[in-house]
N, C-alpha and C. Protein backbone atom coordinates (compact mmCIF):
# COMPACT_ATOMS: atom_id res chain seq x y z
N UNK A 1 137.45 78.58 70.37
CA UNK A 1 137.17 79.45 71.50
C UNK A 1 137.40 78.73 72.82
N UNK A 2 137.04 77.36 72.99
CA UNK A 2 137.17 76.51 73.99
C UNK A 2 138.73 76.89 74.60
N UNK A 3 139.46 76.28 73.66
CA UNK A 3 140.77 76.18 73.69
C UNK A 3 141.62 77.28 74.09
N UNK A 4 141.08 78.50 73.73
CA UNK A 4 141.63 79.87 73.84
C UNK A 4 141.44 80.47 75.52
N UNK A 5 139.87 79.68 75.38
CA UNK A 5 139.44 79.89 77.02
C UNK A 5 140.05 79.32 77.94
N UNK A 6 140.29 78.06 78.10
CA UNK A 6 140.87 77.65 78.93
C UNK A 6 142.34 77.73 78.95
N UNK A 7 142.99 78.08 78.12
CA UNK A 7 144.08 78.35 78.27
C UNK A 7 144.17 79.96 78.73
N UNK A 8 143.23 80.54 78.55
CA UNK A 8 143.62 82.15 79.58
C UNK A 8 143.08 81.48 80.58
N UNK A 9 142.23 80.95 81.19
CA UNK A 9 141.74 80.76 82.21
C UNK A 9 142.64 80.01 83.38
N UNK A 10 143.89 78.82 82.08
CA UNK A 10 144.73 78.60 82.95
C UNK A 10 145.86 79.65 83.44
N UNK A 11 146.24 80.53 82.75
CA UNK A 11 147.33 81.70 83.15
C UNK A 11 146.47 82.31 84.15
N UNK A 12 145.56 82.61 84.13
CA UNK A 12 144.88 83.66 84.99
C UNK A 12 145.42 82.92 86.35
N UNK A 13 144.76 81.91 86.53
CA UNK A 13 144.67 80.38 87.74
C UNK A 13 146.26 80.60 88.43
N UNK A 14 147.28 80.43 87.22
CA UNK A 14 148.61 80.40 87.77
C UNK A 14 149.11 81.40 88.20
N UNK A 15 148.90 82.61 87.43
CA UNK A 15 149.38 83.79 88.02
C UNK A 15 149.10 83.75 89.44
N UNK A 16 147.71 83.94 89.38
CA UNK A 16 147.25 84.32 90.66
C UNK A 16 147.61 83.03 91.75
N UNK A 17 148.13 81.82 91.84
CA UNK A 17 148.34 81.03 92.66
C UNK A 17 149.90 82.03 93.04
N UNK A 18 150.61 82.36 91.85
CA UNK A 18 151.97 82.53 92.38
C UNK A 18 151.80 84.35 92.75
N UNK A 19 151.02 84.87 92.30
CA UNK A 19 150.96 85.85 93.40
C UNK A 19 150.50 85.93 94.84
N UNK A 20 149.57 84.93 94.91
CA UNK A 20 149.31 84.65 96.53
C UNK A 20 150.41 83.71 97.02
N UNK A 21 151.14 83.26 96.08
CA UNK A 21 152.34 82.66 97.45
C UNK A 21 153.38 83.58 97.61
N UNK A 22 153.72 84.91 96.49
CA UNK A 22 154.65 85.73 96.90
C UNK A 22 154.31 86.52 97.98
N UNK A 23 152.94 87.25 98.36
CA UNK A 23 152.42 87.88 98.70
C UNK A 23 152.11 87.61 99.98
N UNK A 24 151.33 86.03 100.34
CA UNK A 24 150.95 85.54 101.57
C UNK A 24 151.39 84.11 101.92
N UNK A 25 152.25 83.81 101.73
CA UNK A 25 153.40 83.01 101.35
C UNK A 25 151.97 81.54 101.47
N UNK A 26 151.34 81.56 100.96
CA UNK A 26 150.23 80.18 101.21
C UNK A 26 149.99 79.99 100.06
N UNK A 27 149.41 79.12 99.72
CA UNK A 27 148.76 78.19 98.48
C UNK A 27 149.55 77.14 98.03
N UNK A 28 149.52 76.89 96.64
CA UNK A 28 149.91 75.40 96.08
C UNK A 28 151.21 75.81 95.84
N UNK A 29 151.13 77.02 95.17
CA UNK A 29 152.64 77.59 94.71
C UNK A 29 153.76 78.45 95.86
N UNK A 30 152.87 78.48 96.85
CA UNK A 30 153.85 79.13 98.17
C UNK A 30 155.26 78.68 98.41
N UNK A 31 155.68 77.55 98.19
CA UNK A 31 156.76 76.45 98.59
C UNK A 31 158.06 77.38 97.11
N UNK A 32 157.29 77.01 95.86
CA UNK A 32 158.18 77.88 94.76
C UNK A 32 158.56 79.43 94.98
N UNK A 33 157.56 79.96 95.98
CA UNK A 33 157.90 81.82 96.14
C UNK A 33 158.86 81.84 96.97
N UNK A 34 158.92 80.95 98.08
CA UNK A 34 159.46 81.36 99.71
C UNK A 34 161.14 81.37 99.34
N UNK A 35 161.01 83.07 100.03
CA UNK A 35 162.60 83.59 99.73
C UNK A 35 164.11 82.66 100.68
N UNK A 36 163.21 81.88 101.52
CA UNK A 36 164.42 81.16 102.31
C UNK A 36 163.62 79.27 102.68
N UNK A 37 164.57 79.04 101.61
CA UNK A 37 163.94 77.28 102.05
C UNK A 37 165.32 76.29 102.54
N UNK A 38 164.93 75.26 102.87
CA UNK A 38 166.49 74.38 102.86
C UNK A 38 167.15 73.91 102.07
N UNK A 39 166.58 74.18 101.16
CA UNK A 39 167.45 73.80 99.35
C UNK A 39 167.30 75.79 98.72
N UNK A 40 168.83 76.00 98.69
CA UNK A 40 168.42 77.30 98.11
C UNK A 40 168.35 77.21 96.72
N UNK A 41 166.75 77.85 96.68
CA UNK A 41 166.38 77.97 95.28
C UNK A 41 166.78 80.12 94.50
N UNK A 42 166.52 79.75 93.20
CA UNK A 42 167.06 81.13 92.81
C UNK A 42 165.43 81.65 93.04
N UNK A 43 166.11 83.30 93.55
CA UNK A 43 164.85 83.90 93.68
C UNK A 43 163.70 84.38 92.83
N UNK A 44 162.65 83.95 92.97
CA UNK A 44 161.94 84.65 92.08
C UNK A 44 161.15 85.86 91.93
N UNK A 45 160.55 85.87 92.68
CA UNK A 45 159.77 87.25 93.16
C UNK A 45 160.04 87.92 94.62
N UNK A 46 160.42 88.92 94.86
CA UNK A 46 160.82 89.73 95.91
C UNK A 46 159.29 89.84 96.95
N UNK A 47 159.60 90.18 97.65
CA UNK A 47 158.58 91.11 99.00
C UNK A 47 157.94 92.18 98.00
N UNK A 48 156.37 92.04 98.54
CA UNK A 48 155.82 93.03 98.11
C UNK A 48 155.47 94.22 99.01
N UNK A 49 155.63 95.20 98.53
CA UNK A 49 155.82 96.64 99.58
C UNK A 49 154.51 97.07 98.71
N UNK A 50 153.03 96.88 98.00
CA UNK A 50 152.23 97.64 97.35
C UNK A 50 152.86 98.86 96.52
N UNK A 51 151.84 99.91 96.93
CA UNK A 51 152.77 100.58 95.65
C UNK A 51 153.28 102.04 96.89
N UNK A 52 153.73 101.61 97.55
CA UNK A 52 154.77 102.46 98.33
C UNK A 52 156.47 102.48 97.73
N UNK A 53 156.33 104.33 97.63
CA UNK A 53 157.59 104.65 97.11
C UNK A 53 158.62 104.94 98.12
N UNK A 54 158.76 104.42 99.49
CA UNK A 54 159.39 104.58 100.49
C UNK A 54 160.42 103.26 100.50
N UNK A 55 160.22 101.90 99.37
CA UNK A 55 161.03 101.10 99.58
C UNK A 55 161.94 101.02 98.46
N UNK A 56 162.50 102.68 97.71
CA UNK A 56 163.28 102.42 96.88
C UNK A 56 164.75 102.51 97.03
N UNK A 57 165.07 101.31 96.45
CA UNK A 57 166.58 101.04 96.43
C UNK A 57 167.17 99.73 95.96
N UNK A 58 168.06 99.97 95.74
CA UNK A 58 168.26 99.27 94.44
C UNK A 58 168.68 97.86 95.04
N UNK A 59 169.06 96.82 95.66
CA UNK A 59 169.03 95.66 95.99
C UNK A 59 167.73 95.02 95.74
N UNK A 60 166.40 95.79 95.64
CA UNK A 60 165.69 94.98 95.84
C UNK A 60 164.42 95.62 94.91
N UNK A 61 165.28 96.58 93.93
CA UNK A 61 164.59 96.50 92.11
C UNK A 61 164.37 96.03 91.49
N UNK A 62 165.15 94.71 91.20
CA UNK A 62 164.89 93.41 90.30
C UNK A 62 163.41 92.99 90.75
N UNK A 63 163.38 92.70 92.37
CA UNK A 63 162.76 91.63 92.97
C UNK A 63 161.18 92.36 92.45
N UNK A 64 161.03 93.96 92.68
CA UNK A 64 159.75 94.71 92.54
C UNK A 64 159.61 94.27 91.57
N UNK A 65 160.06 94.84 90.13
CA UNK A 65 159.71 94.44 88.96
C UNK A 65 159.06 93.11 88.66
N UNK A 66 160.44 92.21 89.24
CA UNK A 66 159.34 90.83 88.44
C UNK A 66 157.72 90.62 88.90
N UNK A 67 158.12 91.41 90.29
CA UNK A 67 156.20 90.88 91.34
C UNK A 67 155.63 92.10 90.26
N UNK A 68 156.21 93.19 89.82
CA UNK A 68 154.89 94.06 88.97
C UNK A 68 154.88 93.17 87.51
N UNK A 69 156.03 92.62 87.28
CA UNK A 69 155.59 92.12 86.00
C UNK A 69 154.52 90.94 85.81
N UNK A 70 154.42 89.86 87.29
CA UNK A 70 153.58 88.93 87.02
C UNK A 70 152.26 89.32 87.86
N UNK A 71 152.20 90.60 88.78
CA UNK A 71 150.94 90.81 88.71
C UNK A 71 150.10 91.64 87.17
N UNK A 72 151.01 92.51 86.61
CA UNK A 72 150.49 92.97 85.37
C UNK A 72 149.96 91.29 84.42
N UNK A 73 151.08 90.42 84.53
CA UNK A 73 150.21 89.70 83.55
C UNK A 73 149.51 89.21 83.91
N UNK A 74 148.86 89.16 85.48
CA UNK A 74 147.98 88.11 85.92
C UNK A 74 146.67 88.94 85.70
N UNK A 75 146.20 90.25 85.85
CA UNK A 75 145.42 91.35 85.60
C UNK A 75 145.35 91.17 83.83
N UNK A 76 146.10 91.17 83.25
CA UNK A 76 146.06 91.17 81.26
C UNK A 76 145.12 89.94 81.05
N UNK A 77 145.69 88.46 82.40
CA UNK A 77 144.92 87.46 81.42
C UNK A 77 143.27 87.28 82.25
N UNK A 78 143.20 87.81 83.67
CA UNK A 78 142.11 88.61 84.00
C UNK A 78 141.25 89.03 82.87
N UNK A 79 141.27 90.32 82.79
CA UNK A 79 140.66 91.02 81.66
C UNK A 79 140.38 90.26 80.39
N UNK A 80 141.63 89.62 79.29
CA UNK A 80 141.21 89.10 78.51
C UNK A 80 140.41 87.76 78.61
N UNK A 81 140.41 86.97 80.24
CA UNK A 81 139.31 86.03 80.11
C UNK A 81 138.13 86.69 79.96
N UNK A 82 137.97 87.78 80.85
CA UNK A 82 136.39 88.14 80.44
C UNK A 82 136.36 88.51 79.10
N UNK A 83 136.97 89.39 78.50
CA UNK A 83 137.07 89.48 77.08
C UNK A 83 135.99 88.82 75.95
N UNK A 84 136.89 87.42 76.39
CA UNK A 84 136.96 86.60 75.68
C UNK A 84 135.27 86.07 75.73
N UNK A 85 134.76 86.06 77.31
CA UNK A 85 133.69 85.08 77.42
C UNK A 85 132.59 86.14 76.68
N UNK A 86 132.68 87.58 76.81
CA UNK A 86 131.83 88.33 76.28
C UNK A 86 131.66 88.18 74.43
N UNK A 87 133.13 88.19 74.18
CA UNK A 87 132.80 87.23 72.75
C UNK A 87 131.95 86.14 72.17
N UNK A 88 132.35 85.20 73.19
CA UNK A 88 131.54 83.99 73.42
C UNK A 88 129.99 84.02 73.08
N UNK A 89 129.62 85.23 74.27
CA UNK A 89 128.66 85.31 74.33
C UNK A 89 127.88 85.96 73.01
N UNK A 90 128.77 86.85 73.00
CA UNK A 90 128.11 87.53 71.81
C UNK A 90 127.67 86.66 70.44
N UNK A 91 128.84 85.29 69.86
CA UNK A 91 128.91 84.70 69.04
C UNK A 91 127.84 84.23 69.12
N UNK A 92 127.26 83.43 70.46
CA UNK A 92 126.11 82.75 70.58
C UNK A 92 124.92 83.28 70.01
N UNK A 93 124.61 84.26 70.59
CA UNK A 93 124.02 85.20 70.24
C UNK A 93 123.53 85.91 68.78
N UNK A 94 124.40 85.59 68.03
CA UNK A 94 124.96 85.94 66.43
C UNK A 94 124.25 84.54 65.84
N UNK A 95 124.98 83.14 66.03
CA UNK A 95 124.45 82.51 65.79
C UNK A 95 123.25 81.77 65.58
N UNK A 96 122.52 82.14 66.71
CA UNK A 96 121.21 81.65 66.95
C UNK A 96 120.40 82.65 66.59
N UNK A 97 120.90 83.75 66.19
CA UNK A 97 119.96 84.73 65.17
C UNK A 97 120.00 83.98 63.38
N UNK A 98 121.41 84.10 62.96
CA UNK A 98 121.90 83.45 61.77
C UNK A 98 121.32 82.57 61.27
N UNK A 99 121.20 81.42 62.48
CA UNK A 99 120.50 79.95 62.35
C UNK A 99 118.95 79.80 62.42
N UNK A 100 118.67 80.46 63.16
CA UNK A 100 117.23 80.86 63.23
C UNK A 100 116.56 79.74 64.62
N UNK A 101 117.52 79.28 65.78
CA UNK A 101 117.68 78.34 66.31
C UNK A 101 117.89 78.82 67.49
N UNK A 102 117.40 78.65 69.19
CA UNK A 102 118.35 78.96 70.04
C UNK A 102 119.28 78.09 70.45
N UNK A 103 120.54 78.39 70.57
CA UNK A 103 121.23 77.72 71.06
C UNK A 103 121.41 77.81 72.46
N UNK A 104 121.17 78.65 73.03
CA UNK A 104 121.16 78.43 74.47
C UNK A 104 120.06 77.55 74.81
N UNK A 105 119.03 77.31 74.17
CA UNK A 105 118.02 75.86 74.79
C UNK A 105 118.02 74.85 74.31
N UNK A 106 118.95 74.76 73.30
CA UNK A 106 120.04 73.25 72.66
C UNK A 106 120.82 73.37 73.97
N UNK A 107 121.56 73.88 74.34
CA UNK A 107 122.89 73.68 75.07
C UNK A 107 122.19 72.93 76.29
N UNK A 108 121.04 73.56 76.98
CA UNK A 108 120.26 72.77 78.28
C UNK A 108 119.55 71.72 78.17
N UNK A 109 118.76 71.45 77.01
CA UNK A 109 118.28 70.38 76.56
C UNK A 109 119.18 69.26 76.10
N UNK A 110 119.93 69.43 75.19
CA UNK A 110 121.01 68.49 74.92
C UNK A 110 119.96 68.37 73.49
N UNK A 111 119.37 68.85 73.20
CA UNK A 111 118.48 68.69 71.81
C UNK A 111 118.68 69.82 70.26
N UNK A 112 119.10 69.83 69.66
CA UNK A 112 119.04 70.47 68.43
C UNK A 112 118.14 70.19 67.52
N UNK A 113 117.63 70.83 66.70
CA UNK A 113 116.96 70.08 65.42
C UNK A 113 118.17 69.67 64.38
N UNK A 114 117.58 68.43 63.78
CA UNK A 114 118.03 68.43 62.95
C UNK A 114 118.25 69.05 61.25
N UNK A 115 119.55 69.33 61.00
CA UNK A 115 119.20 70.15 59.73
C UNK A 115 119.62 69.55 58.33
N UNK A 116 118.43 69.54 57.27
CA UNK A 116 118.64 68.34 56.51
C UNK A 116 119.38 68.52 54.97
């Protein structure tokens, strides 16, 4: 579960760095979005127009899509982090019924019983 977590937790992190540099051209990843640098790089994500249907046309279809495609996945790994932690939680929960043990006052204590 650890492993699962932090790895949505890292997509979530990245998405959202590279949607705030397409978007407000700032953060860590701003430098990789910006549509005009002194080394031309290939473009990646276009101008975002929200969801106004007044900027359709086709030069600059590709560019929409990819910004809807990596805000959709940045929202998917959103959602499935919480998902995930509600699992978490729940497991805990499961367990320390199962076990007959809490584990949430192992986890703060740093103490378990031992089981023989």
């Amino acid at each position: 579960m650890i492993i699962v977590l932090l790895a949505s937790l890292l997509m979530t992190a990245t998405t959202g760095m590279l949607l705030y540099g397409a978007e407000e051209g700032k953060g860590p990843l701003a430098g990789m979005m910006a549509q005009q640098t002194s080394i031309q790089l290939p473009q990646l994500i276009g101008t975002a127009h929200a969801d106004d249907d007044d900027h359709e046309h086709d030069s600059g279809k590709k560019s929409d899509d990819e910004h809807e495609f990596l805000e959709e996945t940045h929202e998917f790994f959103a959602n499935f982090t919480l998902l995930l932690v509600m699992l978490h939680l729940v497991g805990v929960f499961v367990g320390s019924v199962f076990h007959k043990e809490s584990l949430i006052k192992a986890m703060l204590s740093g103490k378990k019983r031992a089981s023989l």
